[in-house]
C-alpha atoms as a PDB file:
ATOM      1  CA  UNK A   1      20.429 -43.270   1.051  1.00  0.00           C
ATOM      2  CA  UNK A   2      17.261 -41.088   0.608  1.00  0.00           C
ATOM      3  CA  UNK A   3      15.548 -41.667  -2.628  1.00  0.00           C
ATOM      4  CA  UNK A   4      13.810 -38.622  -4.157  1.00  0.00           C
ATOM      5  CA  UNK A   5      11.088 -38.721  -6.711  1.00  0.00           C
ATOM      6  CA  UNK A   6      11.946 -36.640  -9.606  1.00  0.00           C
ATOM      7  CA  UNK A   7       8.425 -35.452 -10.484  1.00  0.00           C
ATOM      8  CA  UNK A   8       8.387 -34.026  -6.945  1.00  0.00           C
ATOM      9  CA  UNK A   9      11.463 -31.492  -7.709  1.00  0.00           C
ATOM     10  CA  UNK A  10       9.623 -30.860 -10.811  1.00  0.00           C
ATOM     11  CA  UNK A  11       6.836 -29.548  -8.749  1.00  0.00           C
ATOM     12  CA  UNK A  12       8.280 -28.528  -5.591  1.00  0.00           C
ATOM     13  CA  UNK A  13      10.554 -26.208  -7.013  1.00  0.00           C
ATOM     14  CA  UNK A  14       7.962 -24.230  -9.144  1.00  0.00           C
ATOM     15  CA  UNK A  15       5.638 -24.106  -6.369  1.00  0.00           C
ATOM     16  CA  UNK A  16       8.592 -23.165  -3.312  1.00  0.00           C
ATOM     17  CA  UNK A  17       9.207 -20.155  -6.197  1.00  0.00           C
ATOM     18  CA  UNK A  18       5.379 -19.062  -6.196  1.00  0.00           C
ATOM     19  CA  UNK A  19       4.903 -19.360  -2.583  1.00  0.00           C
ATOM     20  CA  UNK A  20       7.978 -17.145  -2.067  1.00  0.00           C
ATOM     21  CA  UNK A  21       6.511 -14.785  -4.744  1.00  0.00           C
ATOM     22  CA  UNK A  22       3.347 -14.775  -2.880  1.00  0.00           C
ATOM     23  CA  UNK A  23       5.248 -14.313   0.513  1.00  0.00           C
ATOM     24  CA  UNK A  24       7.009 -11.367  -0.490  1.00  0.00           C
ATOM     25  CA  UNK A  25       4.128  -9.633  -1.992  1.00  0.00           C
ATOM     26  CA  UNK A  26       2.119 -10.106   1.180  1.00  0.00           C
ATOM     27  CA  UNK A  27       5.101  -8.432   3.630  1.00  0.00           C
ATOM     28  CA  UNK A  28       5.502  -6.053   1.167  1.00  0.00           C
ATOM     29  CA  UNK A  29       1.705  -4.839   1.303  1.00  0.00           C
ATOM     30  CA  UNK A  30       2.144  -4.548   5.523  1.00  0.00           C
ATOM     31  CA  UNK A  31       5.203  -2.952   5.382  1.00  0.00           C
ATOM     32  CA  UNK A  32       3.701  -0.450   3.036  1.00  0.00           C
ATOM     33  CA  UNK A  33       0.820  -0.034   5.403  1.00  0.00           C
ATOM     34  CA  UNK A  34       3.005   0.017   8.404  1.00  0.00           C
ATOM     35  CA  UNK A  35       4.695   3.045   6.531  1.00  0.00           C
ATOM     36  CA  UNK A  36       1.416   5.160   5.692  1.00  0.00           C
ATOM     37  CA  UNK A  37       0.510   5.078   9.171  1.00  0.00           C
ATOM     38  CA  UNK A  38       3.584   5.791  10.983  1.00  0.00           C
ATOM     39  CA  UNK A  39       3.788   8.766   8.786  1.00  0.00           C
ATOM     40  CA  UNK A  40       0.205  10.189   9.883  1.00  0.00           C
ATOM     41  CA  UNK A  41       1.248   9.934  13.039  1.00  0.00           C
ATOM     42  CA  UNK A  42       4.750  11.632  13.197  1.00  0.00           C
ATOM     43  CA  UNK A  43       2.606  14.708  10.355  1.00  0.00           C
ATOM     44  CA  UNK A  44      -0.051  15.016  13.081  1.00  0.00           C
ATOM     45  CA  UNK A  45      -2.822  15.042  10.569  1.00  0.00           C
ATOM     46  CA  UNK A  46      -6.273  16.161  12.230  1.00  0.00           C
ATOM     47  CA  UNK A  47      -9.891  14.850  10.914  1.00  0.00           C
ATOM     48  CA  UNK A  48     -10.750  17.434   7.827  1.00  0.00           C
ATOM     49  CA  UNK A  49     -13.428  19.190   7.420  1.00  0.00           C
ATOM     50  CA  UNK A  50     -17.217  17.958   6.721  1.00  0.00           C
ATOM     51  CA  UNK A  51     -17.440  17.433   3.014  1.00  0.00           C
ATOM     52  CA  UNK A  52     -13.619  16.726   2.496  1.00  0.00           C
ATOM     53  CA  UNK A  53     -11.571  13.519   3.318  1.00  0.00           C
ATOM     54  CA  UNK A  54      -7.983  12.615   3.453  1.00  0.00           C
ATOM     55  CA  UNK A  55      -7.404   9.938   0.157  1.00  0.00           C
ATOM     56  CA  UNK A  56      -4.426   8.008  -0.250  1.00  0.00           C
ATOM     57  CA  UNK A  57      -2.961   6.943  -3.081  1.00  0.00           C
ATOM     58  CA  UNK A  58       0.287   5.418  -5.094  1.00  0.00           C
ATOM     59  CA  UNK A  59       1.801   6.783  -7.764  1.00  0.00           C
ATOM     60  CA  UNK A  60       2.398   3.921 -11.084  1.00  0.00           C
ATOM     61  CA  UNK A  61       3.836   5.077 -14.021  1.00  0.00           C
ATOM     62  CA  UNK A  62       3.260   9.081 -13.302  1.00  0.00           C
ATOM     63  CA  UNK A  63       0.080   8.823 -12.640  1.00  0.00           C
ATOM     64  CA  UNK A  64      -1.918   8.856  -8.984  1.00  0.00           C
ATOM     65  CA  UNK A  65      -4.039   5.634  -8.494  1.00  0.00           C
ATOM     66  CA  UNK A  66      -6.176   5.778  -4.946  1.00  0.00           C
ATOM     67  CA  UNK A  67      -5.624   2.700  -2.743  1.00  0.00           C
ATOM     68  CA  UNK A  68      -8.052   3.913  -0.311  1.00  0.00           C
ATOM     69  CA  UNK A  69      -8.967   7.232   2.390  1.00  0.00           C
ATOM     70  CA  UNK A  70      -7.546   7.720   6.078  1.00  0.00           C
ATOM     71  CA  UNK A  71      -9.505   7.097   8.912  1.00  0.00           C
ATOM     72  CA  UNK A  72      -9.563   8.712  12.446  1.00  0.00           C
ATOM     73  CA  UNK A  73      -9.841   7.193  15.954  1.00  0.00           C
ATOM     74  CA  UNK A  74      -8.624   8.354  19.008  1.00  0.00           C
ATOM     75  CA  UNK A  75      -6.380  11.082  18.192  1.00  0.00           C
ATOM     76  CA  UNK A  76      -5.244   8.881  15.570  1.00  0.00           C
ATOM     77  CA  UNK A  77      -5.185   9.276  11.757  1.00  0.00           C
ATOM     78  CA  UNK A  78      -4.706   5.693   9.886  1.00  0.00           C
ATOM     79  CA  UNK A  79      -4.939   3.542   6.407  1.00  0.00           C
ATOM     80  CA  UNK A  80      -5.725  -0.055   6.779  1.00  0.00           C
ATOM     81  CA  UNK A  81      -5.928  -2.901   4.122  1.00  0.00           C
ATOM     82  CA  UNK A  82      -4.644  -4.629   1.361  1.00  0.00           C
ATOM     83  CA  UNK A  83      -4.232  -3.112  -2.153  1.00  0.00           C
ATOM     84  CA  UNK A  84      -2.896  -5.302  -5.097  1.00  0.00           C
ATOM     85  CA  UNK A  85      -1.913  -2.270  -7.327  1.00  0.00           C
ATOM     86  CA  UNK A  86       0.651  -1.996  -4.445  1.00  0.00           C
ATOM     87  CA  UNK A  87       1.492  -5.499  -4.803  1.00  0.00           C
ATOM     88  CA  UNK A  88       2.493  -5.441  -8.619  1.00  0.00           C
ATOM     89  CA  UNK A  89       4.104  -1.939  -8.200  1.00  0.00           C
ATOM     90  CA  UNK A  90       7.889  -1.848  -8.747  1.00  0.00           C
ATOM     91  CA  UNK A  91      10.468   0.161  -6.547  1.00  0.00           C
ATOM     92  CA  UNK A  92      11.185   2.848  -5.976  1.00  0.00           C
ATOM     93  CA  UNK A  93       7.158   3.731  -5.840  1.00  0.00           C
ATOM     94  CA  UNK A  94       5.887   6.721  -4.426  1.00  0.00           C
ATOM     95  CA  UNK A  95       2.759   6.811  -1.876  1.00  0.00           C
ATOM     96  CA  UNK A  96       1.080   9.726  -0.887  1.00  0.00           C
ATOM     97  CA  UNK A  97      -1.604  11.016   1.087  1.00  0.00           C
ATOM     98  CA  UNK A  98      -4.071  14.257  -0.037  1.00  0.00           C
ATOM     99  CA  UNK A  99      -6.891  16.219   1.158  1.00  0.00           C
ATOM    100  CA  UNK A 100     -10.108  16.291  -1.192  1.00  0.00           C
ATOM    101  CA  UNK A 101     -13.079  17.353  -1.472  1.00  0.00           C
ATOM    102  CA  UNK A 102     -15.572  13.991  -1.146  1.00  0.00           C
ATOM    103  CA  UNK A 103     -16.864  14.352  -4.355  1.00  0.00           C
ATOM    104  CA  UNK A 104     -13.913  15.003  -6.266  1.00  0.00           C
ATOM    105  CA  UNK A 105     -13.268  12.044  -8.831  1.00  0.00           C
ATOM    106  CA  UNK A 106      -9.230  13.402  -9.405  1.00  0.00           C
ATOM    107  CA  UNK A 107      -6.542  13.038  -7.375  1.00  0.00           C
ATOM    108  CA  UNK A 108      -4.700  16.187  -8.725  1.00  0.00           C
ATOM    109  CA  UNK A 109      -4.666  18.026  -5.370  1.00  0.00           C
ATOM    110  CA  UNK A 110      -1.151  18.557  -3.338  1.00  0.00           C
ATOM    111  CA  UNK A 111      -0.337  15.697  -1.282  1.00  0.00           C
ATOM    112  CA  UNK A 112      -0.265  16.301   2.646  1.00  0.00           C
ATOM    113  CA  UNK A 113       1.958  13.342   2.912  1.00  0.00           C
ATOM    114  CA  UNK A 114       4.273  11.835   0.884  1.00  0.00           C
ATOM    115  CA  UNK A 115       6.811   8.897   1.045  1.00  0.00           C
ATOM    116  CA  UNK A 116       8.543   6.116  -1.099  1.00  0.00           C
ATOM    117  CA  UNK A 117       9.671   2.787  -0.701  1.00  0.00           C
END
């Protein structure tokens, strides 16, 4: 007969629940990423333009908040890295990808790439 201490249930079970939490958050984040750049690859973006830059962003409650800007490398157009307004977003959440001019503080332009979870 095993013999289990009932103060550890007490605080396994709360932290099991966080650590799943955490765990799902975290795959959610790479899938996410996984998304952005499979979908710059299949649009064929190109490097813009001196002065302008590709910005992605998600969209939270109608309105556009930037997670970051696409990168090029060898005939490849990518977003890397983790955002935690893309953590706490809910589904279905829109992601989307737009061309701006660098000094632009708005992210009110047409996306070039759009997508959803």
């Amino acid at each position: 007969m095993v013999i289990v201490d009932p103060l550890l249930l007490v605080y396994l079970i709360p932290l099991a629940a966080i650590l799943g939490g955490y765990l799902w958050r975290r795959r959610r984040q790479q899938l996410t990423s996984l998304q952005a750049l499979n979908e710059a690859r299949e649009t064929g973006l190109t490097e813009p333009a001196p002065g302008y830059e590709y910005r992605c962003w998600v969209e939270i409650g109608g309105k556009r908040e930037r997670i970051g800007r696409m990168f090029f490398g060898h005939e490849l157009a990518y977003w890397a890295g983790a955002v935690s307004a893309i953590a706490g977003a809910s589904s279905p959440t829109t992601f989307g990808v737009s061309l701006v001019d660098v000094s632009a503080t708005t992210l009110d332009s047409q996306p070039v790439l759009v997508g959803s979870d």
